[in-house]
C-alpha atoms as a PDB file:
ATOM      1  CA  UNK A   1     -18.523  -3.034   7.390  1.00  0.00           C
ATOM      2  CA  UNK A   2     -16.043  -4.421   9.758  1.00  0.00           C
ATOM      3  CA  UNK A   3     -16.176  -8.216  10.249  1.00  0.00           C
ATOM      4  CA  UNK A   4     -13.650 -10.377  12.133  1.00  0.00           C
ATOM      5  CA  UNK A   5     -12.651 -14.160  11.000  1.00  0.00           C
ATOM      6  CA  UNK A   6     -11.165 -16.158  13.901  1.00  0.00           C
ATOM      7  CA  UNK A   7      -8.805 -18.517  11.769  1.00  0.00           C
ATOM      8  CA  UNK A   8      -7.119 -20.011  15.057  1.00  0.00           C
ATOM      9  CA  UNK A   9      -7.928 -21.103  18.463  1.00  0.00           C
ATOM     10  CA  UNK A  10      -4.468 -19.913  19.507  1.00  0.00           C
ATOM     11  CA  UNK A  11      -4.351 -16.087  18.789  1.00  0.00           C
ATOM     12  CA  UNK A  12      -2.939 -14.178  21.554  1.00  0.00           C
ATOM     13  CA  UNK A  13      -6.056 -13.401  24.218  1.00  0.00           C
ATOM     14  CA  UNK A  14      -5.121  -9.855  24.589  1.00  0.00           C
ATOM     15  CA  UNK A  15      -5.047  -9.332  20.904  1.00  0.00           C
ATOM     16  CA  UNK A  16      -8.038 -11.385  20.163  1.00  0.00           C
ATOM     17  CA  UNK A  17     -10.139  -9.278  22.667  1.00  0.00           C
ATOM     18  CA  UNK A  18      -9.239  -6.176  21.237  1.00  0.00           C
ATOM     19  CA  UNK A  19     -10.665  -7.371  17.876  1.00  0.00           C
ATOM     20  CA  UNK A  20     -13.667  -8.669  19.019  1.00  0.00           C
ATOM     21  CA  UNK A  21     -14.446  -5.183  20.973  1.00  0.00           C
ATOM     22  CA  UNK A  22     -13.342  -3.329  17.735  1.00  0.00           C
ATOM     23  CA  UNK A  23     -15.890  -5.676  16.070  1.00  0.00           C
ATOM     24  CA  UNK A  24     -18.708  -4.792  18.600  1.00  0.00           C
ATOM     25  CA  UNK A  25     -18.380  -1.529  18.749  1.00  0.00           C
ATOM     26  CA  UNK A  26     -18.383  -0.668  15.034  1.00  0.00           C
ATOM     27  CA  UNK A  27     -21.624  -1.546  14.238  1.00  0.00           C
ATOM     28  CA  UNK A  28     -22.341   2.203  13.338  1.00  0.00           C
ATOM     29  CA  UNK A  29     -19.425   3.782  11.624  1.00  0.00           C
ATOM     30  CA  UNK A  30     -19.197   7.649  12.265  1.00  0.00           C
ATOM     31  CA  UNK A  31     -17.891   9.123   9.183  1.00  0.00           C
ATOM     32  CA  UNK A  32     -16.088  13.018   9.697  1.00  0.00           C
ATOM     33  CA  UNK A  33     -13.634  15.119   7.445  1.00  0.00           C
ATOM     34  CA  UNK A  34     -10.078  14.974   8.269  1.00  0.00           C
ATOM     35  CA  UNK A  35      -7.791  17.572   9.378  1.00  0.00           C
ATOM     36  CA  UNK A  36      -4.687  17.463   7.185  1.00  0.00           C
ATOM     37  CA  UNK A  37      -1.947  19.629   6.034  1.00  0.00           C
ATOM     38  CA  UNK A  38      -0.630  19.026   2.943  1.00  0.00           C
ATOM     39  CA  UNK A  39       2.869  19.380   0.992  1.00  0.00           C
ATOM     40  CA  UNK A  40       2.403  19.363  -2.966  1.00  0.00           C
ATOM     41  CA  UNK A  41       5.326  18.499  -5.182  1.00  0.00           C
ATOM     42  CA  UNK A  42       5.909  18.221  -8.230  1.00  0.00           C
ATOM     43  CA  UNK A  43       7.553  15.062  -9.428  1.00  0.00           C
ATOM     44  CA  UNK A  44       9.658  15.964 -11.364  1.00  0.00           C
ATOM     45  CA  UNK A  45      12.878  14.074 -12.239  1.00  0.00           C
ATOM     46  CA  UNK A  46      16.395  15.312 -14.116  1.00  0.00           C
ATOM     47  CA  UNK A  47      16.055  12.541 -16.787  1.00  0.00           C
ATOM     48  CA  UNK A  48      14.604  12.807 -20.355  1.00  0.00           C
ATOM     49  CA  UNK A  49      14.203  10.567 -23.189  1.00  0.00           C
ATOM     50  CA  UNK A  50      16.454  10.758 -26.252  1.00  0.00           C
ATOM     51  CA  UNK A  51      13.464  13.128 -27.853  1.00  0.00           C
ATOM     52  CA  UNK A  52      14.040  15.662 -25.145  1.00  0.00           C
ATOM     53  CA  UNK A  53      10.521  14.442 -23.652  1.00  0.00           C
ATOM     54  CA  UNK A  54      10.714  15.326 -19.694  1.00  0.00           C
ATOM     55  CA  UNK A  55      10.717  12.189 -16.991  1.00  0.00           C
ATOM     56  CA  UNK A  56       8.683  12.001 -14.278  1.00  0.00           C
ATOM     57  CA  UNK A  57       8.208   9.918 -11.174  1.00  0.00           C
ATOM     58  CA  UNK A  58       5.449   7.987 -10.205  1.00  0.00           C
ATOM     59  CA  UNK A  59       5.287   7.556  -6.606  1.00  0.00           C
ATOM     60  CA  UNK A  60       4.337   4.424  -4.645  1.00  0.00           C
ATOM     61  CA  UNK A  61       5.473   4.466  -1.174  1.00  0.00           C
ATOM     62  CA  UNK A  62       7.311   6.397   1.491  1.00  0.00           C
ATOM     63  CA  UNK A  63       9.323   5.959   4.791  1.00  0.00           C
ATOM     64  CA  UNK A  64       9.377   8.635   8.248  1.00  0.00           C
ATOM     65  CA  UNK A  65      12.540  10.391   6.381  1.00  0.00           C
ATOM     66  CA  UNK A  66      10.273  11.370   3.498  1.00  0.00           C
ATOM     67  CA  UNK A  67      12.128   9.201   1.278  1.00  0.00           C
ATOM     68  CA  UNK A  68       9.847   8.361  -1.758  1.00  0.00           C
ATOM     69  CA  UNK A  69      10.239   5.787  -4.143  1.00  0.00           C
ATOM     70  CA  UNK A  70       8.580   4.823  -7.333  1.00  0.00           C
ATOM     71  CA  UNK A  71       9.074   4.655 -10.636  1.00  0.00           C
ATOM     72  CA  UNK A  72      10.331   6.662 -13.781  1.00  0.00           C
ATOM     73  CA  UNK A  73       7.825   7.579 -16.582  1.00  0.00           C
ATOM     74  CA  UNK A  74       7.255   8.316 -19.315  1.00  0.00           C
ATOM     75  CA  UNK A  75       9.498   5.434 -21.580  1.00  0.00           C
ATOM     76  CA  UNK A  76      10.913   2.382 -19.936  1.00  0.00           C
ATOM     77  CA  UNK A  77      10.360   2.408 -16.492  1.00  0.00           C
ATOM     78  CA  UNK A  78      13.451   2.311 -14.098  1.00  0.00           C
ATOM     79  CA  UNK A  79      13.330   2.198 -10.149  1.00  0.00           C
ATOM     80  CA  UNK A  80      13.623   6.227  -8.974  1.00  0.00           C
ATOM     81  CA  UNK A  81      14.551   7.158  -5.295  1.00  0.00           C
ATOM     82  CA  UNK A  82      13.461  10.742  -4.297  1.00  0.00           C
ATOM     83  CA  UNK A  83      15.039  12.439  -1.451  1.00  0.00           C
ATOM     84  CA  UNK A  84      13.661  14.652   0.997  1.00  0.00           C
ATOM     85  CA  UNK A  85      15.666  17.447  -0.123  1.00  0.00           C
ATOM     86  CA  UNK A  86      13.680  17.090  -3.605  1.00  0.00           C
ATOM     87  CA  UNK A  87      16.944  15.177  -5.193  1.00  0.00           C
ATOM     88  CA  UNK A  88      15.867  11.899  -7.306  1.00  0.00           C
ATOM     89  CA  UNK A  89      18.427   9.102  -7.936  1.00  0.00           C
ATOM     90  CA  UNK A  90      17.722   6.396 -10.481  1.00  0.00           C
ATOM     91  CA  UNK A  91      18.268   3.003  -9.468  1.00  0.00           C
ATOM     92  CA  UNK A  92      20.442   1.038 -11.729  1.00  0.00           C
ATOM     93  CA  UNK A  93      18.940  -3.007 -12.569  1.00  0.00           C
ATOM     94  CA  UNK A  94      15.110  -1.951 -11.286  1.00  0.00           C
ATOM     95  CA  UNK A  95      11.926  -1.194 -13.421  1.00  0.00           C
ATOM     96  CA  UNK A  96      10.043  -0.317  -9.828  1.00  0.00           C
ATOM     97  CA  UNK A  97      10.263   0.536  -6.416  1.00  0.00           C
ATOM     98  CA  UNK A  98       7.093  -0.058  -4.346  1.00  0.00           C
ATOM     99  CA  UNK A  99       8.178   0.362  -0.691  1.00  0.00           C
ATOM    100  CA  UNK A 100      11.228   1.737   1.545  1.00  0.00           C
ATOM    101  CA  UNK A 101      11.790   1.012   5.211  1.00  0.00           C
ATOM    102  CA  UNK A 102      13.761   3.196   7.858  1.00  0.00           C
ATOM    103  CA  UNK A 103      16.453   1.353   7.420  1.00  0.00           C
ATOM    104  CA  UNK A 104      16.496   2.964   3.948  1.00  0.00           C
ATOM    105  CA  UNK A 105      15.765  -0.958   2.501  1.00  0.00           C
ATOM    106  CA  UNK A 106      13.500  -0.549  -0.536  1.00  0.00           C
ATOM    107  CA  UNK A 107      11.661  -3.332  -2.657  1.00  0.00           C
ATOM    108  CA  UNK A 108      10.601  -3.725  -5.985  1.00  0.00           C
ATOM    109  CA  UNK A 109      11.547  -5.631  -9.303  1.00  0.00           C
ATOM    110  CA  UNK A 110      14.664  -6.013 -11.409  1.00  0.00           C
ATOM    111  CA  UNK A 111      14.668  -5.464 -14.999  1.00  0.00           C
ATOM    112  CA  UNK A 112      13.278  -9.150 -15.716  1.00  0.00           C
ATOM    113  CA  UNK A 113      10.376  -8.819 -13.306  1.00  0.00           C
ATOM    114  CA  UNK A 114      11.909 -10.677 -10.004  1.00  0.00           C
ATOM    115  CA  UNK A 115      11.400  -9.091  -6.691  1.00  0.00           C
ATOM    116  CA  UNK A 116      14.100  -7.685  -5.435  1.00  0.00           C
ATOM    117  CA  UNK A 117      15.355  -6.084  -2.227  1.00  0.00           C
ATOM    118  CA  UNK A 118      17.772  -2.962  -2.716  1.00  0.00           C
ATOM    119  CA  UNK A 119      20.227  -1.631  -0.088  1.00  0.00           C
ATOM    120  CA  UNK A 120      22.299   1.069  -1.604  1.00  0.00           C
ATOM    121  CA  UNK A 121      23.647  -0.426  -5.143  1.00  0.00           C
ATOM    122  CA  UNK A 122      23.343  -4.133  -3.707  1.00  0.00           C
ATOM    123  CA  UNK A 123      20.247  -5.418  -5.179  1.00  0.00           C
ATOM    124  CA  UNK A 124      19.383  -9.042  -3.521  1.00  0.00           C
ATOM    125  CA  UNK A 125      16.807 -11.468  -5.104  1.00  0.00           C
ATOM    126  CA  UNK A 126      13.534 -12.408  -2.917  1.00  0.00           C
ATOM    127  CA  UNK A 127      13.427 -15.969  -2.679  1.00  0.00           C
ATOM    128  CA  UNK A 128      10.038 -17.728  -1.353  1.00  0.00           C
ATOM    129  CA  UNK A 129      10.316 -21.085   0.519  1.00  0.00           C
ATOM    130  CA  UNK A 130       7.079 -22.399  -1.866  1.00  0.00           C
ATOM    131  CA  UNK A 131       7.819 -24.445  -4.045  1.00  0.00           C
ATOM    132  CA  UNK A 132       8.085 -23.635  -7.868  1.00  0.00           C
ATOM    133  CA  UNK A 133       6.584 -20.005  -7.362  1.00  0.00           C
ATOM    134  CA  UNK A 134       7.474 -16.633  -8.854  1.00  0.00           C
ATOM    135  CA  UNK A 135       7.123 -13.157  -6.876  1.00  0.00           C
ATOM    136  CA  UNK A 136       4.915 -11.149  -9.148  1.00  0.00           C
ATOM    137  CA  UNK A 137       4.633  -7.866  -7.280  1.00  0.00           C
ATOM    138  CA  UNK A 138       6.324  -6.703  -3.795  1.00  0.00           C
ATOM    139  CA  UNK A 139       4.252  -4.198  -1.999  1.00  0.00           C
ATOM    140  CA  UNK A 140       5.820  -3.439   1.612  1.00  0.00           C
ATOM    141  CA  UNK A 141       8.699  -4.071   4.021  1.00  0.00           C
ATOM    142  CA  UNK A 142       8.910  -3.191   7.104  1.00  0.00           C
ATOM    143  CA  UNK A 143      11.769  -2.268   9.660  1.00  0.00           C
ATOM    144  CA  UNK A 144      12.085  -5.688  10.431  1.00  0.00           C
ATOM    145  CA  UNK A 145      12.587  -6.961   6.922  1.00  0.00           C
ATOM    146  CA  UNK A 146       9.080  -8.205   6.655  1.00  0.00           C
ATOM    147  CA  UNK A 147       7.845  -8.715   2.911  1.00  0.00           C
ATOM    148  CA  UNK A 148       4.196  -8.748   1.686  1.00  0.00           C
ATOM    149  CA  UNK A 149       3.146  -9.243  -1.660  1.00  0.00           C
ATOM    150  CA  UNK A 150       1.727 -11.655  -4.273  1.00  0.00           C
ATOM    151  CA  UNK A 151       3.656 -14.991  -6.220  1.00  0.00           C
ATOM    152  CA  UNK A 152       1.797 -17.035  -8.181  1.00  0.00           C
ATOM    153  CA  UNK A 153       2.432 -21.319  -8.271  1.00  0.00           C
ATOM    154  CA  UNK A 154       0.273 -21.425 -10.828  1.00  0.00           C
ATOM    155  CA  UNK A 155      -2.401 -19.788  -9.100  1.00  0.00           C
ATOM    156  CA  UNK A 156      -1.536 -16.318  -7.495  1.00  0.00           C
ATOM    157  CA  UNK A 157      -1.660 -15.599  -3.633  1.00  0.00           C
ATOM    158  CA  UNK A 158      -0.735 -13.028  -1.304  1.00  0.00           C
ATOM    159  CA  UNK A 159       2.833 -13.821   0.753  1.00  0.00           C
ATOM    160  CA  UNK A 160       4.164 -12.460   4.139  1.00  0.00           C
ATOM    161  CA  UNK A 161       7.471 -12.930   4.275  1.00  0.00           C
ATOM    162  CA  UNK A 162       9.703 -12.943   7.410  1.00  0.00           C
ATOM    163  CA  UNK A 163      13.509 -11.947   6.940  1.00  0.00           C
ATOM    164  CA  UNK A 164      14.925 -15.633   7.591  1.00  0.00           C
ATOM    165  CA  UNK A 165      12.998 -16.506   4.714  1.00  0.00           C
ATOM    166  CA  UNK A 166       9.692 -17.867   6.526  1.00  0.00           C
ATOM    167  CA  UNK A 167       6.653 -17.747   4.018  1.00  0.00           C
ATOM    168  CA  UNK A 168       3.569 -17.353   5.028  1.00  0.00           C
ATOM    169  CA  UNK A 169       1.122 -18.039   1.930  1.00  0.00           C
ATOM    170  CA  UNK A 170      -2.047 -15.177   2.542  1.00  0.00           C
ATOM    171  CA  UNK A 171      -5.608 -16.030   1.014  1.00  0.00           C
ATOM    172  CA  UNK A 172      -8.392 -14.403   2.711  1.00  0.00           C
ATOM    173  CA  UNK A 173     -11.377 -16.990   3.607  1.00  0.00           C
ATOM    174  CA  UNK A 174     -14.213 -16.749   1.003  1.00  0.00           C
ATOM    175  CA  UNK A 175     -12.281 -14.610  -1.670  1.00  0.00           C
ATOM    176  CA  UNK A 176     -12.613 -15.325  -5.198  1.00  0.00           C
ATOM    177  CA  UNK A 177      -9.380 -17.440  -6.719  1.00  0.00           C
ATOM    178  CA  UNK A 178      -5.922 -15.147  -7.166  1.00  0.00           C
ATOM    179  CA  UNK A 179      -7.427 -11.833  -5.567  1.00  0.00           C
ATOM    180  CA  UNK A 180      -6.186 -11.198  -2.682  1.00  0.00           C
ATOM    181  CA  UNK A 181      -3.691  -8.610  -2.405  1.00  0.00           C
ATOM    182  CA  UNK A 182      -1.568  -7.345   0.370  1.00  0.00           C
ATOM    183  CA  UNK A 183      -0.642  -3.747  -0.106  1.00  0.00           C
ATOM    184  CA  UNK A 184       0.998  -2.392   3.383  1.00  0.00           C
ATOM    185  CA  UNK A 185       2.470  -3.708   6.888  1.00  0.00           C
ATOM    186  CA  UNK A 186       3.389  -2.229   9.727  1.00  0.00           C
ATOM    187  CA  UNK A 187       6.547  -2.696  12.186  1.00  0.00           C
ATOM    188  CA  UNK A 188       3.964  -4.531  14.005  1.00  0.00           C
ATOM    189  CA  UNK A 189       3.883  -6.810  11.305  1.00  0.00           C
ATOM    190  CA  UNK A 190      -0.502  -5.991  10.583  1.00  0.00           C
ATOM    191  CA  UNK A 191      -0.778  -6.276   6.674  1.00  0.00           C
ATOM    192  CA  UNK A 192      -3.687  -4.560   5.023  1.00  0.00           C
ATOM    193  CA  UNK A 193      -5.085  -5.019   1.534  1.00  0.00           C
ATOM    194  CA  UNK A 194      -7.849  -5.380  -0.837  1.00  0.00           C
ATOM    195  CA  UNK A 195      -9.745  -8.845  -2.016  1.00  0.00           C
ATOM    196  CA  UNK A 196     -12.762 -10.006  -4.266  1.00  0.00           C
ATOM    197  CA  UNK A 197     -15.852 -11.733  -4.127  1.00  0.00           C
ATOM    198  CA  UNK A 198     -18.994 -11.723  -5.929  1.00  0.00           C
ATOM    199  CA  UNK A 199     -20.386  -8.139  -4.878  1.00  0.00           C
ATOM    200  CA  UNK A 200     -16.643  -6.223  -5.010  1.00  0.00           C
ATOM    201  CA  UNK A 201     -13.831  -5.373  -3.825  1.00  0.00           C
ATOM    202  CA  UNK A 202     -13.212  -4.986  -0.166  1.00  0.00           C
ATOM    203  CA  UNK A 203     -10.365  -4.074   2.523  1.00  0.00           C
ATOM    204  CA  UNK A 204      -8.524  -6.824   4.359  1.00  0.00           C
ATOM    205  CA  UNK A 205      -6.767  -6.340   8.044  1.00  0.00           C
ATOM    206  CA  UNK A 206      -4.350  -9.629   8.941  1.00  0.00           C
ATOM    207  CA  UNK A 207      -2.682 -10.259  12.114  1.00  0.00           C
ATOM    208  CA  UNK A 208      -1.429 -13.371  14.036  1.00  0.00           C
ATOM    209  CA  UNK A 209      -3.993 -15.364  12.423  1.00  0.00           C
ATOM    210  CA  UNK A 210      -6.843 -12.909  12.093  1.00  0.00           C
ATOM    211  CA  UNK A 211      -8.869 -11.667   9.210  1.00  0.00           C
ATOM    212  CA  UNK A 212     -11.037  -8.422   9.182  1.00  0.00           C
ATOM    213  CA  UNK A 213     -12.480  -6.997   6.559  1.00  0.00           C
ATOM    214  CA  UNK A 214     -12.651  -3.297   6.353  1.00  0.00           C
ATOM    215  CA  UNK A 215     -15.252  -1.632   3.757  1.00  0.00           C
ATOM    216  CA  UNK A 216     -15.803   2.201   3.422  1.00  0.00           C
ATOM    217  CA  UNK A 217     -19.400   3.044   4.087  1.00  0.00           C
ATOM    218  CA  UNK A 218     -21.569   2.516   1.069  1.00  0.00           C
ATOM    219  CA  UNK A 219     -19.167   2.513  -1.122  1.00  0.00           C
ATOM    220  CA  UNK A 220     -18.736  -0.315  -4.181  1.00  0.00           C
ATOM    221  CA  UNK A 221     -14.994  -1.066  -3.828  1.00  0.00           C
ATOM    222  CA  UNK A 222     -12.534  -0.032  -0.841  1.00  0.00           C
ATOM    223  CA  UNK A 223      -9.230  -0.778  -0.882  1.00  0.00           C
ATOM    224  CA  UNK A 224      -6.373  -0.767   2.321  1.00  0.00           C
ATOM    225  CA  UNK A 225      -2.966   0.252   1.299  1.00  0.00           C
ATOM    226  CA  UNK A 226      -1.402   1.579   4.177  1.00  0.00           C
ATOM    227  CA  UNK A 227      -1.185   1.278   8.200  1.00  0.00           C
ATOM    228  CA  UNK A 228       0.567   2.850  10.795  1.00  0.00           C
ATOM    229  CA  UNK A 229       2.448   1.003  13.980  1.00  0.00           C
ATOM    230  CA  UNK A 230      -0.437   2.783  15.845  1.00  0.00           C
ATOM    231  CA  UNK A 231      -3.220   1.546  13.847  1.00  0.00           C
ATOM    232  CA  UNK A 232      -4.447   4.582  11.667  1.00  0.00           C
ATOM    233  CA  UNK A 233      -5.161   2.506   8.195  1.00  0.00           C
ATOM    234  CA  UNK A 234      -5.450   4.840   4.914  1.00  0.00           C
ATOM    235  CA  UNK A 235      -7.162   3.620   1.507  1.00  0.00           C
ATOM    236  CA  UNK A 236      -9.340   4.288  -1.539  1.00  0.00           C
ATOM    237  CA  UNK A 237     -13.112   3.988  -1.701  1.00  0.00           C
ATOM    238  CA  UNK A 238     -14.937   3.972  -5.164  1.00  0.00           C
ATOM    239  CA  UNK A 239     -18.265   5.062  -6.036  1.00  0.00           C
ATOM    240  CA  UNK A 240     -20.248   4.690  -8.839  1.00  0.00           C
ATOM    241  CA  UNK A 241     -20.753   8.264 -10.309  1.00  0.00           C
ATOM    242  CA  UNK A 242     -21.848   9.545 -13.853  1.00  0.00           C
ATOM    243  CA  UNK A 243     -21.916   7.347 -16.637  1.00  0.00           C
ATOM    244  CA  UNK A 244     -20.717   4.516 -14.607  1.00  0.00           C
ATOM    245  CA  UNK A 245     -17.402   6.333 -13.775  1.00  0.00           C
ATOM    246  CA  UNK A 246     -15.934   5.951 -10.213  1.00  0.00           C
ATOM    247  CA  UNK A 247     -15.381   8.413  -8.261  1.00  0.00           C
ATOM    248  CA  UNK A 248     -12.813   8.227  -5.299  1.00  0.00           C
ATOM    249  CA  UNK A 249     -13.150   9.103  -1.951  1.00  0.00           C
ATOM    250  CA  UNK A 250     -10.104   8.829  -0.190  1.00  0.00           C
ATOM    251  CA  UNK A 251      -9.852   8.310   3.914  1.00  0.00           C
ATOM    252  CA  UNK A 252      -7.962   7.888   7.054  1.00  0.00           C
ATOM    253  CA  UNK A 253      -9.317   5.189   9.825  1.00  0.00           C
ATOM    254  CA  UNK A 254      -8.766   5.246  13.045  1.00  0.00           C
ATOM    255  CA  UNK A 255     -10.721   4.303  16.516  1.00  0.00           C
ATOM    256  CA  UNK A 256     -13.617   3.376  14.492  1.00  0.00           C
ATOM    257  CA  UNK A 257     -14.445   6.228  12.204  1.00  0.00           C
ATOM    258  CA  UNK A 258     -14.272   7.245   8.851  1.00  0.00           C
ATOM    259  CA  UNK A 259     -11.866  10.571   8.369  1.00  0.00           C
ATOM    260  CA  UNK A 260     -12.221  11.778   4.975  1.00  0.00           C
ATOM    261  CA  UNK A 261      -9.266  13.191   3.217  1.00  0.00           C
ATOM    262  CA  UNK A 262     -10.367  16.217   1.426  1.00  0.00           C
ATOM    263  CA  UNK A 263      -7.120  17.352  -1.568  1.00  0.00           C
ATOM    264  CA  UNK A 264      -7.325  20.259  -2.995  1.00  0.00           C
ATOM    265  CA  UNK A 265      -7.670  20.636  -6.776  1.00  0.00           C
ATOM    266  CA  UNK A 266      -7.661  17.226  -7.283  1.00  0.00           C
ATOM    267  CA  UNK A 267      -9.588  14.646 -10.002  1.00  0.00           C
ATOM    268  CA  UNK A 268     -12.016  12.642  -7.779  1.00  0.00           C
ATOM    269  CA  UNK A 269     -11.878   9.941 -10.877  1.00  0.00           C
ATOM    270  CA  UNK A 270      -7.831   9.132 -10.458  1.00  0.00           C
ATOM    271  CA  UNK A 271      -6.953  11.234  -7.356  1.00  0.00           C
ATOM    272  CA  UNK A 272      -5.051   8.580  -4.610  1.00  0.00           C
ATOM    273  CA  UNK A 273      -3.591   7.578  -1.774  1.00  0.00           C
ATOM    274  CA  UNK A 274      -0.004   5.325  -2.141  1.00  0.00           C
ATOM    275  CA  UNK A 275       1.058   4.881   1.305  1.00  0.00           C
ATOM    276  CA  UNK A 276       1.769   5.580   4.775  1.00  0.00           C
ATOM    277  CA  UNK A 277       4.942   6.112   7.124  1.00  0.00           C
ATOM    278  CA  UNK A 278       5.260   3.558  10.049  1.00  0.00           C
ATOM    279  CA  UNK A 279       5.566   6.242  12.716  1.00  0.00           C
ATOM    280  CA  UNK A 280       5.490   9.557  11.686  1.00  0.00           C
ATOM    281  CA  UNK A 281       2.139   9.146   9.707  1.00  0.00           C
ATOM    282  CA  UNK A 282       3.144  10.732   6.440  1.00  0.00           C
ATOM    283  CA  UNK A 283       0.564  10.172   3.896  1.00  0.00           C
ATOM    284  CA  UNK A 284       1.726   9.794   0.170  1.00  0.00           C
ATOM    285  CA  UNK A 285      -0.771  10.523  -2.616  1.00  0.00           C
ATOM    286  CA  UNK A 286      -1.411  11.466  -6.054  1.00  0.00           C
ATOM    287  CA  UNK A 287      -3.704  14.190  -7.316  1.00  0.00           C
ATOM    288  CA  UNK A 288      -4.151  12.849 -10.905  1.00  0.00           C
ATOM    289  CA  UNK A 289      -3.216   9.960 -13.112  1.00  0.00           C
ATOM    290  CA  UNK A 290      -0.780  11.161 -15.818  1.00  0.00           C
ATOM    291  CA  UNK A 291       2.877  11.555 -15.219  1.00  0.00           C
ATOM    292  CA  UNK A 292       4.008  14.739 -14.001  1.00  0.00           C
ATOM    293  CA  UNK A 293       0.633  16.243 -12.168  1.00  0.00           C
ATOM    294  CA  UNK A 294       1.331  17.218  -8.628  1.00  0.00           C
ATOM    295  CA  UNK A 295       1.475  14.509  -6.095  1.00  0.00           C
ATOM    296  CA  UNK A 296       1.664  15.650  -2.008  1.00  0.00           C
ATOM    297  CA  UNK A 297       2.547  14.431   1.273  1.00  0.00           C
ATOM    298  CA  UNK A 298       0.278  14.865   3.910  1.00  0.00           C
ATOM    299  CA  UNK A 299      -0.458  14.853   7.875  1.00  0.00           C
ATOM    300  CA  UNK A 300      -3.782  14.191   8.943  1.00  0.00           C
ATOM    301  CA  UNK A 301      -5.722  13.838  12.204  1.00  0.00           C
END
């Protein structure tokens, strides 16, 4: 399903017919596999707890350098950085990092929970311009500085913030209270996501006013968490399988149609996709839930 929301009368017209054809013409949603290649890792880290118990890295996002970041587990979790030459660096004053620009700007959360921005050992508070609210997760930055994530003041929302400190508050039009949840932008400044209502959980596009939502085919939840400057969107669809167990499927979008990424050896019950380069397209995933199973970059088509 693919439905636009015209929130404004003054959307760009150029950008605002482009939707409206996307809308038109994707009343029938091809579906085909995708062509990837894939580079498994193992994420391992040189850390271990006092026992002698090995650390590994959970990764959440990645920049066009193949930088990843995430965080350390098992034990406390602490912000890890790993390099493209396989080298991890802990990140002193973080429990996570979700997301690193090409600038080589990453976000996340101190040790008490605030997001944070972190350039090199400088770690700089995110402060919202709403009033009496608290950042509860950071999710993406892009090259521009560009923040999305969620704060709650009581309630929680979704946030898009600029880098002078411009916040844009982000509820999607019909959701249920507190659910929507911005998970990527682009340098274009296009933030995708997931939201709620009665029958699920479904994929969000916003830009410049605009709301789309973006559901996998037939599937019960589907969830954005990446996009590229040229548009290709990645997520997570869930399916009801055995014993009421999901299933993932896990897919690329682009030019109306369904790609599905196919991993190798994977769990189809925890197997996911974390994020997606700006401009070179790499695709960060997992292939299983517990610390230390293989996780892979990939290039699809």
């Amino acid at each position: 399903m693919f439905t636009l929301h015209i929130l404004s009368s003054s959307v760009r017209s150029g950008l605002a017919l482009c939707w409206v054809v996307l809308a038109l013409t994707l009343a029938a949603q091809a579906q085909t596999q995708a062509a990837c290649t894939f580079n498994f890792f193992s994420p391992t880290t040189p850390f271990k707890l006092p026992d002698g118990t090995p650390v590994f890295m959970q990764p959440l996002g990645i920049n066009d350098f193949g930088t990843i970041v995430g965080y350390s587990s098992p034990g406390k979790a602490r912000g890890l950085i790993r390099w493209a030459n396989g080298g991890v660096t802990r990140v002193k004053g973080t429990i996570f990092l979700n997301a690193r620009n090409d600038h080589g700007t990453s976000v996340g959360l101190d040790l008490t929970g605030r997001g944070i921005l972190v350039n090199g050992t400088t770690i700089t508070p995110i402060v919202l311009d709403v009033n009496n609210s608290f950042i509860d997760e950071v999710r993406g930055i892009n090259k521009w500085g560009t923040i999305v994530g969620r704060y709650f003041s009581p309630l929680t929302h979704g946030f898009k913030r600029f880098n002078n400190g411009t916040t844009h508050t982000l509820d999607f039009p019909g959701a249920e209270e507190t659910t929507t949840e911005p998970l990527g932008i682009n340098d274009n400044g296009m933030v995708v996501g997931s939201y709620d209502t009665f029958d699920g959980t479904h994929g969000f596009i916003f830009h410049n006013g605009q709301w789309a939502t973006l559901d996998y085919p037939h599937a019960v939840d589907t969830e954005l968490v990446g996009i590229t400057n040229a548009g290709k969107i990645i997520g997570n669809a869930f399916f009801v399988g055995g014993f009421a167990d999901l299933s993932r499927t896990l897919f690329l979008y682009e030019n109306g149609t369904f790609k599905v990424i196919s991993v190798p050896n994977s769990d189809p019950e925890t197997r996911s996709l974390m994020s997606i380069s700006p401009k070179q397209g790499l695709i960060l995933g997992v292939t299983a839930g517990p610390a230390g199973r293989p996780a892979f970059i990939a290039q699809c088509q």
